[in-house]
C-alpha atoms as a PDB file:
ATOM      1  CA  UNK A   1     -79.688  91.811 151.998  1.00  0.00           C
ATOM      2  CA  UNK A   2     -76.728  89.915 150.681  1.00  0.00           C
ATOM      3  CA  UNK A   3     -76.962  92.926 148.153  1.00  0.00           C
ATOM      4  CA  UNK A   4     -76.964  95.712 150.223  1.00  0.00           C
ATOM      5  CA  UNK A   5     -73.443  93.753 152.314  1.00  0.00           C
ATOM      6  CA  UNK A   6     -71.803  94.135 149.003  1.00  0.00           C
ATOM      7  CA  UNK A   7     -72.599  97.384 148.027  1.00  0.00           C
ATOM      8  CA  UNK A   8     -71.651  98.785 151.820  1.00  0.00           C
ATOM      9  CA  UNK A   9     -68.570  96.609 151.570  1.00  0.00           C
ATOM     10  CA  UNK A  10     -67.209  98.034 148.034  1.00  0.00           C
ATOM     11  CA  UNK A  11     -68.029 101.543 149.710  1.00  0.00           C
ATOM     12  CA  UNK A  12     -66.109 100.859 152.844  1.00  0.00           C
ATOM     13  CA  UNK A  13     -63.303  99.103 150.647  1.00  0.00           C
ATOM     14  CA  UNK A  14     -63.203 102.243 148.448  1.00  0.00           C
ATOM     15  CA  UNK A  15     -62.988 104.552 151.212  1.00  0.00           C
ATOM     16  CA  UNK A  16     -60.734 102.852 152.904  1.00  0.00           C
ATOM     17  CA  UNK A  17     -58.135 102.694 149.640  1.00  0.00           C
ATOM     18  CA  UNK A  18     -58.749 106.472 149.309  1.00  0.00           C
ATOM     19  CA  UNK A  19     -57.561 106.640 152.994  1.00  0.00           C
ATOM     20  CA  UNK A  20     -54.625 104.784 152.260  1.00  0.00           C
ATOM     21  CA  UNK A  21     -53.886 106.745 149.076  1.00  0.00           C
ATOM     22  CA  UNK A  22     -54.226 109.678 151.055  1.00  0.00           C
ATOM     23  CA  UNK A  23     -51.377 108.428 154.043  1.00  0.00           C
ATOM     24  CA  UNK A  24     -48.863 107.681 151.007  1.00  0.00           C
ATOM     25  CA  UNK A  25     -49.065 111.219 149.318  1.00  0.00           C
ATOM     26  CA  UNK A  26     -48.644 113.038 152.922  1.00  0.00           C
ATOM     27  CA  UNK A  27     -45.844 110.224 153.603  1.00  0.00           C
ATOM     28  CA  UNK A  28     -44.328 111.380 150.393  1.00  0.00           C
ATOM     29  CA  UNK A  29     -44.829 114.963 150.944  1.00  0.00           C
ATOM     30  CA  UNK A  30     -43.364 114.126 154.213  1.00  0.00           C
ATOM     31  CA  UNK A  31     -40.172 113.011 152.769  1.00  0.00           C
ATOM     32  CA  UNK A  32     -40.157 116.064 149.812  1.00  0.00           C
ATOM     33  CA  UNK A  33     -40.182 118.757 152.454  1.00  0.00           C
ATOM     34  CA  UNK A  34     -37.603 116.854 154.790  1.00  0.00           C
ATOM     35  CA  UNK A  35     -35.462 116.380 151.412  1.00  0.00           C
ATOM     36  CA  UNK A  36     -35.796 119.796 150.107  1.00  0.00           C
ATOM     37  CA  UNK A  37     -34.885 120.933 153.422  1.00  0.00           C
ATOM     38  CA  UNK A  38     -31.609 118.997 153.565  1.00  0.00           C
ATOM     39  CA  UNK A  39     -30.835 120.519 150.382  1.00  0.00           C
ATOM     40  CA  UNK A  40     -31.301 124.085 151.812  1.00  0.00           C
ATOM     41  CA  UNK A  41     -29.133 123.647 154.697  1.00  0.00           C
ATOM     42  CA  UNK A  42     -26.201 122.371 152.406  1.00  0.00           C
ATOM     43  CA  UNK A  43     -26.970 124.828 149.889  1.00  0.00           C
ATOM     44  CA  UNK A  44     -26.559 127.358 152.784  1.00  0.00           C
ATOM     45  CA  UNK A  45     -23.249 125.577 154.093  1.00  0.00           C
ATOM     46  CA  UNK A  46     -21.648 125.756 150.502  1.00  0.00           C
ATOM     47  CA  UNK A  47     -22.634 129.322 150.431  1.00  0.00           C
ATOM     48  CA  UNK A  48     -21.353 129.849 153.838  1.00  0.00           C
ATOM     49  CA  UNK A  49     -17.897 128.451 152.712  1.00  0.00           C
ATOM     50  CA  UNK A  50     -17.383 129.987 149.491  1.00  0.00           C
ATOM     51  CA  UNK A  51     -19.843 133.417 149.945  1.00  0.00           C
ATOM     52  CA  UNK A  52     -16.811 135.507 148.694  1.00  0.00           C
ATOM     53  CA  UNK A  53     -16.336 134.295 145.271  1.00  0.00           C
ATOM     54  CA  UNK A  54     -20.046 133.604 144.612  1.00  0.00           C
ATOM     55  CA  UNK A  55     -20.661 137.226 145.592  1.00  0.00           C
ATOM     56  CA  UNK A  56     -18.085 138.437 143.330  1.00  0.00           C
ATOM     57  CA  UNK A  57     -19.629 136.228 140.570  1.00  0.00           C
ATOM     58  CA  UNK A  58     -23.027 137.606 141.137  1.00  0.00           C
ATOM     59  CA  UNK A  59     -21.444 141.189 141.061  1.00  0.00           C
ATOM     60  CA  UNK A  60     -19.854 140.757 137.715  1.00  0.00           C
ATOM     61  CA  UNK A  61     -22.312 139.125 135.896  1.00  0.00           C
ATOM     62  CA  UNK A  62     -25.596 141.259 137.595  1.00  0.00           C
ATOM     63  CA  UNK A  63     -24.364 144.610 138.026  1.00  0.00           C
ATOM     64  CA  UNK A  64     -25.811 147.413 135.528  1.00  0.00           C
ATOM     65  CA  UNK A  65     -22.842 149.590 134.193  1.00  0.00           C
ATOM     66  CA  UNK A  66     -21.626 153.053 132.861  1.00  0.00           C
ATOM     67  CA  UNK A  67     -20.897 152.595 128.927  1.00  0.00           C
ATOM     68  CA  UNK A  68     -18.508 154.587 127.174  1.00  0.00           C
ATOM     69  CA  UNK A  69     -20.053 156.838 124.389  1.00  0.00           C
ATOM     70  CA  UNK A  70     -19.788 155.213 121.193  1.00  0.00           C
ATOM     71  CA  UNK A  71     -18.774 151.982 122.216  1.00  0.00           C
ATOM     72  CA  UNK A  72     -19.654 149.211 119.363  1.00  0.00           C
ATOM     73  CA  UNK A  73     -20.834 145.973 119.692  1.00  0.00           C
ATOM     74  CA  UNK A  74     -21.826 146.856 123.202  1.00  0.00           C
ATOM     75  CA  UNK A  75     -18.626 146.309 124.952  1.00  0.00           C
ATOM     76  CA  UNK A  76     -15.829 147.085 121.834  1.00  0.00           C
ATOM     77  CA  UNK A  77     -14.294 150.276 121.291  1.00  0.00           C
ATOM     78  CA  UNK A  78     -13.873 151.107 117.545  1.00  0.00           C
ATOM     79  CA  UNK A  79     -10.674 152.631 115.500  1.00  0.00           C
ATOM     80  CA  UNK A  80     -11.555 153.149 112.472  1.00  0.00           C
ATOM     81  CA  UNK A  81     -14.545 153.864 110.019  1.00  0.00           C
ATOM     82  CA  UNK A  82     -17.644 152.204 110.698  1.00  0.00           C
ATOM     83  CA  UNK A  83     -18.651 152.311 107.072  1.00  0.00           C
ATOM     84  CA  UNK A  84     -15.112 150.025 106.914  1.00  0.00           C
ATOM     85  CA  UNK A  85     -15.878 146.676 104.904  1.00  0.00           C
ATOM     86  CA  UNK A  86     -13.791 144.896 106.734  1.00  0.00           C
ATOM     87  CA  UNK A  87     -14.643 144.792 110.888  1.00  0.00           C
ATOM     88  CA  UNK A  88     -11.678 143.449 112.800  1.00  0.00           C
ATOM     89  CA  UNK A  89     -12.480 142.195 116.076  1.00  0.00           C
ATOM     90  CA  UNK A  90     -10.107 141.696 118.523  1.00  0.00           C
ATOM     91  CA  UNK A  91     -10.145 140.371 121.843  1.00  0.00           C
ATOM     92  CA  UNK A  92      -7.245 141.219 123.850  1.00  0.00           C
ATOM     93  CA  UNK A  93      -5.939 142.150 127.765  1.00  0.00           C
ATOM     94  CA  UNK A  94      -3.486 144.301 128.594  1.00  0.00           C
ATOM     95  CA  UNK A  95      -1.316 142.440 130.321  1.00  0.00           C
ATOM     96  CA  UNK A  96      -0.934 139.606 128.253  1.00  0.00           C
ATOM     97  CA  UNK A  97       2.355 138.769 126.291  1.00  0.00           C
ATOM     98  CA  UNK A  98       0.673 137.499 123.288  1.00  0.00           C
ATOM     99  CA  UNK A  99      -1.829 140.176 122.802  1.00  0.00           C
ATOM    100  CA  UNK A 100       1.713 142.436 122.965  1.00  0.00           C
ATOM    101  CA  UNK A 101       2.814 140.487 120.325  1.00  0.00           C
ATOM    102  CA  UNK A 102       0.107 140.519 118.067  1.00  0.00           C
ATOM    103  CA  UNK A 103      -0.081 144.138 118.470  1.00  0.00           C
ATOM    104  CA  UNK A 104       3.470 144.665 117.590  1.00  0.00           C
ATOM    105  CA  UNK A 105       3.820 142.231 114.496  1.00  0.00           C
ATOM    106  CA  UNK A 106       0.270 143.376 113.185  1.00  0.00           C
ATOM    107  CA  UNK A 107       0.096 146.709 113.857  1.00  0.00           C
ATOM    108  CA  UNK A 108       1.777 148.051 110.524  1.00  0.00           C
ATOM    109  CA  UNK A 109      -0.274 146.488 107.986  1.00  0.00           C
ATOM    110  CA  UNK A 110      -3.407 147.064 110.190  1.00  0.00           C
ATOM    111  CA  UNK A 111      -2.786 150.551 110.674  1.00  0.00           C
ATOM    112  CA  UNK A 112      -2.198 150.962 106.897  1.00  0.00           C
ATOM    113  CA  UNK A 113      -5.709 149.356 106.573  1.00  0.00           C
ATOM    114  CA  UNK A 114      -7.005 151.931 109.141  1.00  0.00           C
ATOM    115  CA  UNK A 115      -5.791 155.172 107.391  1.00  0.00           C
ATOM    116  CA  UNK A 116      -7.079 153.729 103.830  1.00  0.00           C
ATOM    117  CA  UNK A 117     -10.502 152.950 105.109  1.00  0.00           C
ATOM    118  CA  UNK A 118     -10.820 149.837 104.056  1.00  0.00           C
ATOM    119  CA  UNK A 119     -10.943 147.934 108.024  1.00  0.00           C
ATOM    120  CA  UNK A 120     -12.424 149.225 111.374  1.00  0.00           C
ATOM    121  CA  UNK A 121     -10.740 147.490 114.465  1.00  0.00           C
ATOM    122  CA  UNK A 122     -13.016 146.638 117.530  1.00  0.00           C
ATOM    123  CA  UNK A 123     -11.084 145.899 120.334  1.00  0.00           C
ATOM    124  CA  UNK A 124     -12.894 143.762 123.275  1.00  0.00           C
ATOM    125  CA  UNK A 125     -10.112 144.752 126.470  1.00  0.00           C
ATOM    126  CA  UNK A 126     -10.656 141.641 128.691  1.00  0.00           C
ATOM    127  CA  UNK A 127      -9.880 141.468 132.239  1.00  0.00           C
ATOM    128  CA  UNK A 128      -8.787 137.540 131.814  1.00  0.00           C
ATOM    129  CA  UNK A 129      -5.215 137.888 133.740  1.00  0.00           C
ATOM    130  CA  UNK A 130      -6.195 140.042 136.807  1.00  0.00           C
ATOM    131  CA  UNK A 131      -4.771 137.406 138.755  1.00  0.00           C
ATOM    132  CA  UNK A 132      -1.700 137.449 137.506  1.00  0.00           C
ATOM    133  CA  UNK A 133      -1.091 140.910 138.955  1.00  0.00           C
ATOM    134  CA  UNK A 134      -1.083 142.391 142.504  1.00  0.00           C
ATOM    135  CA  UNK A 135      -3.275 144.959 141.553  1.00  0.00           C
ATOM    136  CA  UNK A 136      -6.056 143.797 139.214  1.00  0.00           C
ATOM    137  CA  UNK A 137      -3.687 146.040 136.352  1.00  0.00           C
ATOM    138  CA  UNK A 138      -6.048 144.188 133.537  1.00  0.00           C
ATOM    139  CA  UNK A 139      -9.103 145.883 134.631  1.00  0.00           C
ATOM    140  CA  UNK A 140      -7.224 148.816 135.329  1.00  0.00           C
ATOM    141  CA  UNK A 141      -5.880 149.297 132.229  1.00  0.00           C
ATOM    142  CA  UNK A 142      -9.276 148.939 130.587  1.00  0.00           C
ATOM    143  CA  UNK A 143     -11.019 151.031 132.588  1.00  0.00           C
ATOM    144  CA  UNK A 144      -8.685 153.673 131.667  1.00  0.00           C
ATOM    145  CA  UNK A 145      -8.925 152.996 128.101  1.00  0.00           C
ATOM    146  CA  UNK A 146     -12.818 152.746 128.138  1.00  0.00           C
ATOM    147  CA  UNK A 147     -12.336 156.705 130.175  1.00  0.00           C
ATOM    148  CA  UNK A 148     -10.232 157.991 128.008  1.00  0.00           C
ATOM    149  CA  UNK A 149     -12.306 156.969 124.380  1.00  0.00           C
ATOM    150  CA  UNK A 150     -15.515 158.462 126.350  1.00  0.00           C
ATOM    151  CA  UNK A 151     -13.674 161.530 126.884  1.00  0.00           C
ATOM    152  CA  UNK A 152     -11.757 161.834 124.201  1.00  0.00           C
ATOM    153  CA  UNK A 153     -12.667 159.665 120.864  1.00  0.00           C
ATOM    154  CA  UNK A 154     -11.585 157.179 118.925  1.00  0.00           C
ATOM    155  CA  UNK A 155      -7.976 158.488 117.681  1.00  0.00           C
ATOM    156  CA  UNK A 156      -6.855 159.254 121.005  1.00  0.00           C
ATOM    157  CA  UNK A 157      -8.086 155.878 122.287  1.00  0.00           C
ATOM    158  CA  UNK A 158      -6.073 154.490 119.615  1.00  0.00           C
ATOM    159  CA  UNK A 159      -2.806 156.538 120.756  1.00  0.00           C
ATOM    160  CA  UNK A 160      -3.060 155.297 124.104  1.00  0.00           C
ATOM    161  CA  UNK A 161      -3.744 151.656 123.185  1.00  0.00           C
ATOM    162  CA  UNK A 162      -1.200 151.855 121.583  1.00  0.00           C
ATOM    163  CA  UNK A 163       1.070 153.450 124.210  1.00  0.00           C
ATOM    164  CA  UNK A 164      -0.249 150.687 126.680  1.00  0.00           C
ATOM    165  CA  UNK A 165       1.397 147.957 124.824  1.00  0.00           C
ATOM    166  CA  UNK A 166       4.096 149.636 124.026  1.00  0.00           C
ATOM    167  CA  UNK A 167       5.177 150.273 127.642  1.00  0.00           C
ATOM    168  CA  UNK A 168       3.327 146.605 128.643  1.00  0.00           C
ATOM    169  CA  UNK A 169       4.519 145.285 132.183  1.00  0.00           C
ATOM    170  CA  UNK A 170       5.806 141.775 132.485  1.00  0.00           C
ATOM    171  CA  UNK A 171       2.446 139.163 133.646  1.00  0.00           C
ATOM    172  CA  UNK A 172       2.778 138.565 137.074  1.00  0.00           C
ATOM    173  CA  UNK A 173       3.818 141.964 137.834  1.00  0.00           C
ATOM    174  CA  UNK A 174       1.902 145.294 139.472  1.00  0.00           C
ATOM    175  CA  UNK A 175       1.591 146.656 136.656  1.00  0.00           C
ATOM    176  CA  UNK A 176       1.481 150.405 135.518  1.00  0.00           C
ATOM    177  CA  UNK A 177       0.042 152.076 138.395  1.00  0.00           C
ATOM    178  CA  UNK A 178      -2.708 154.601 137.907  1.00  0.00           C
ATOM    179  CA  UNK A 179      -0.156 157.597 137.843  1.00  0.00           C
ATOM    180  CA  UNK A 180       1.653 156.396 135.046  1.00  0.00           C
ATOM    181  CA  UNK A 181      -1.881 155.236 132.971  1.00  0.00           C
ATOM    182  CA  UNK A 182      -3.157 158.643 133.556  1.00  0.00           C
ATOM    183  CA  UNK A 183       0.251 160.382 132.234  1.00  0.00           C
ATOM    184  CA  UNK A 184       0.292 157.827 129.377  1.00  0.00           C
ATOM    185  CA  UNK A 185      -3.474 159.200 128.435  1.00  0.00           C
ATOM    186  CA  UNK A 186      -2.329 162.727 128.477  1.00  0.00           C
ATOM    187  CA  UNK A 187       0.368 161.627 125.894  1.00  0.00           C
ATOM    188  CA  UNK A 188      -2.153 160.068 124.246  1.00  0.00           C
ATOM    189  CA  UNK A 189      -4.038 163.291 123.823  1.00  0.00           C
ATOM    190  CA  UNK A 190      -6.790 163.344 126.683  1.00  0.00           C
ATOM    191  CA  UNK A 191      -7.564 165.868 129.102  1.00  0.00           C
ATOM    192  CA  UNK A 192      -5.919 165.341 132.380  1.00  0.00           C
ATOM    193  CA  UNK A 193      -9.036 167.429 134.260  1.00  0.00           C
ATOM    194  CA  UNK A 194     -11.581 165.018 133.306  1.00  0.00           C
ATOM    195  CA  UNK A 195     -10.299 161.518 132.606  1.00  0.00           C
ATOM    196  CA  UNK A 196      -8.179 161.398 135.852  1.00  0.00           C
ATOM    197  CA  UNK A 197     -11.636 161.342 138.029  1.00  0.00           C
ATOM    198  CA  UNK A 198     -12.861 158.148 135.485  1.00  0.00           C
ATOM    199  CA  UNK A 199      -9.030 156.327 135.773  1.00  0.00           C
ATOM    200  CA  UNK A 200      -9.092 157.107 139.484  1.00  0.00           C
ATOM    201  CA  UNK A 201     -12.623 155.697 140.397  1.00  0.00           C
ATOM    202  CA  UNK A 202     -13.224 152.642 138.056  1.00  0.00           C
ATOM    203  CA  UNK A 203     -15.491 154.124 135.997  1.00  0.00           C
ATOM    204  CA  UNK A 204     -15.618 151.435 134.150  1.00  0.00           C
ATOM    205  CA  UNK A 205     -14.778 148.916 135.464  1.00  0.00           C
ATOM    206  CA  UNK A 206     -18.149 147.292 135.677  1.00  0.00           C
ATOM    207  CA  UNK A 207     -18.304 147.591 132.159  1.00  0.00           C
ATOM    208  CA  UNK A 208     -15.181 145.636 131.317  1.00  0.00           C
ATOM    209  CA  UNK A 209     -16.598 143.060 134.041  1.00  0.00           C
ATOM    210  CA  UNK A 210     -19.757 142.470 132.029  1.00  0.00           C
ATOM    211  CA  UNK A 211     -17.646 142.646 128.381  1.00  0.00           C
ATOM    212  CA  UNK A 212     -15.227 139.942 129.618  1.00  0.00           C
ATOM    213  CA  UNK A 213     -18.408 137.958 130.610  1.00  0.00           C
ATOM    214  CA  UNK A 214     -20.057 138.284 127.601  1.00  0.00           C
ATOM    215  CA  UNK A 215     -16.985 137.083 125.474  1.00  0.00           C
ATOM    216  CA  UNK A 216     -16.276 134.141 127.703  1.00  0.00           C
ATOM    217  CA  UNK A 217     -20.238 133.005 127.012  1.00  0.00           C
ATOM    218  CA  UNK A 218     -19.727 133.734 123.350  1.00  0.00           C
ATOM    219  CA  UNK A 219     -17.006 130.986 123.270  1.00  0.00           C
ATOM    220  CA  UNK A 220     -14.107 133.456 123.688  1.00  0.00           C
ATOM    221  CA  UNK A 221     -11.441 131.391 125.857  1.00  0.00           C
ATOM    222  CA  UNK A 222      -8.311 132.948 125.502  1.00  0.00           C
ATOM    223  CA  UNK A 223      -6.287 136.198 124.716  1.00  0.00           C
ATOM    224  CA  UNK A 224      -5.629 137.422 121.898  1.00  0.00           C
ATOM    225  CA  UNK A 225      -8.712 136.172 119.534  1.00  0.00           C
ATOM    226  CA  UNK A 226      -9.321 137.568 116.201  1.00  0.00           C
ATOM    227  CA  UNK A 227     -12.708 137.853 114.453  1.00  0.00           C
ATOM    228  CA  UNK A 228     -12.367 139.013 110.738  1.00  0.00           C
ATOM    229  CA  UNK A 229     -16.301 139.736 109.448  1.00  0.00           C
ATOM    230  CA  UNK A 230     -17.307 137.690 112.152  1.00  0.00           C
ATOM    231  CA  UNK A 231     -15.295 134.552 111.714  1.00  0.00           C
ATOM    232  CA  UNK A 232     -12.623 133.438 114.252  1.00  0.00           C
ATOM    233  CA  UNK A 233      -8.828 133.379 113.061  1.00  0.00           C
ATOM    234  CA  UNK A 234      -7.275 129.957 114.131  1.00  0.00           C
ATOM    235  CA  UNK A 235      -3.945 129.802 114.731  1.00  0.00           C
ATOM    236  CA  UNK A 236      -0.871 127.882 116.427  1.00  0.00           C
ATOM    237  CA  UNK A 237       1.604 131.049 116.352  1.00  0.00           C
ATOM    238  CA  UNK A 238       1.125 134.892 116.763  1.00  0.00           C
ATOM    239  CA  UNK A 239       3.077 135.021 113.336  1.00  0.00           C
ATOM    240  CA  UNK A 240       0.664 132.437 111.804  1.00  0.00           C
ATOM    241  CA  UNK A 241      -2.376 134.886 113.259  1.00  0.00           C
ATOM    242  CA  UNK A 242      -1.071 137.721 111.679  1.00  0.00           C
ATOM    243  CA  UNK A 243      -0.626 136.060 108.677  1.00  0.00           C
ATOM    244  CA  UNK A 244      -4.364 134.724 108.416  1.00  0.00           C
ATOM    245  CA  UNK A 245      -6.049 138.050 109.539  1.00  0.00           C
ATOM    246  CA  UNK A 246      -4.163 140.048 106.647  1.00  0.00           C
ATOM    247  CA  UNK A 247      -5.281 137.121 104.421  1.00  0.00           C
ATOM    248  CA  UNK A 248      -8.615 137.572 106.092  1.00  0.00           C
ATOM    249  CA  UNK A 249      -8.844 141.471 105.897  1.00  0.00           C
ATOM    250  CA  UNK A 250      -7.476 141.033 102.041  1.00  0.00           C
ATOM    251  CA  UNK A 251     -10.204 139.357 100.605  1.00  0.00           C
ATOM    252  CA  UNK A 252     -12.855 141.091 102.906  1.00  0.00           C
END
């Protein structure tokens, strides 16, 4: 008899701490589902408050976008031979003073390396100082370049990158207005009929969205940077980044 008490007793005692076992996991799911729904409703408020610039992150980083033909390194367009030993990345926006000045006080020796062979340049436009202008001229200006290499090639790309720098606005200004980038690509050698459609719509823009985005993941954090074979140029001056990437491109 006393037995069978103890036996009905452990049962009751087990059931009874399964019960109560039972009580603390709903209490605790309970207080998961209350919790997770706290975080919701802020998560929802932030979104509320800031739902412009999230959505234009989400745009930039998401969107699928038109490619120029022959575009290397996914977002770079190339001057030069790709059978060049030498590959000369560099990472530049149109509107920024440095990148002006690094065109201007490399562009000699580089473009000797160009007609010799011996380098291919692979410029990566960024859209970095949009800001700094009233009218978004850095992805302008890229846009139009990416429209006029699709439509035209490589040496007329190169003509009006060229052009672009050499007629650069002041950061912090408009800009060149779409006009003037479409008459500087008919200088440059493109075909009004066709690339004024691209220049006028943003072709490209997307594309120059998801470039910039890629560079700034890949560690690239300002304007102008210079890989030579890969390797990044450091620098403290524009003259002392000239100087390494012809040291660079030399014993490539």
């Amino acid at each position: 008899m006393t037995r069978r008490r103890s036996t009905a007793t452990r049962r009751a005692e087990s059931q009874a701490a399964a019960a109560r076992a039972a009580a603390i996991r709903r209490e605790q799911e309970r207080k998961e589902r209350r919790r997770r729904t706290i975080l919701v409703v802020v998560a929802v408020a932030v979104l509320a408050a800031i739902g412009t610039a999230v959505s234009v992150y989400v745009d930039r980083t998401g969107a699928p976008s038109a490619a120029p033909q022959g575009a290397v390194a996914t977002y770079a367009v190339p001057a030069g031979p790709a059978s060049a030993r030498v590959k000369v990345a560099v990472y530049e926006d149109f509107m920024c003073p440095f990148c002006g000045q690094f065109e201007r006080a490399s562009r000699t020796a580089l473009q000797k390396d160009l007609a010799d062979g011996a380098v291919q340049l692979q410029y990566h436009v960024l859209n970095f100082l949009d800001g700094s202008s009233t009218t978004d001229y850095s992805s302008r200006a890229a846009n139009a370049y990416a429209a006029v290499f699709d439509d035209s090639g490589p040496q007329v790309a190169k003509k009006f990158h060229d052009l672009l720098f050499e007629h650069q606005p002041d950061e912090g200004s408009a800009g060149i207005s779409d006009a003037r980038l479409l008459r500087y690509a008919v200088q440059a050698g493109a075909d009004r009929g066709t690339v004024s459609a691209a220049i006028r719509d943003r072709t490209y823009e997307q594309w120059v969205n998801n470039g910039t985005d890629q560079a700034s993941k890949g560690g690239v954090t300002r304007t102008p940077t210079v890989k030579v074979n890969g390797k990044t140029m450091t620098f403290t001056t524009i003259d002392d980044l000239v100087a390494k990437v012809k040291s660079a491109v030399a014993a490539g």
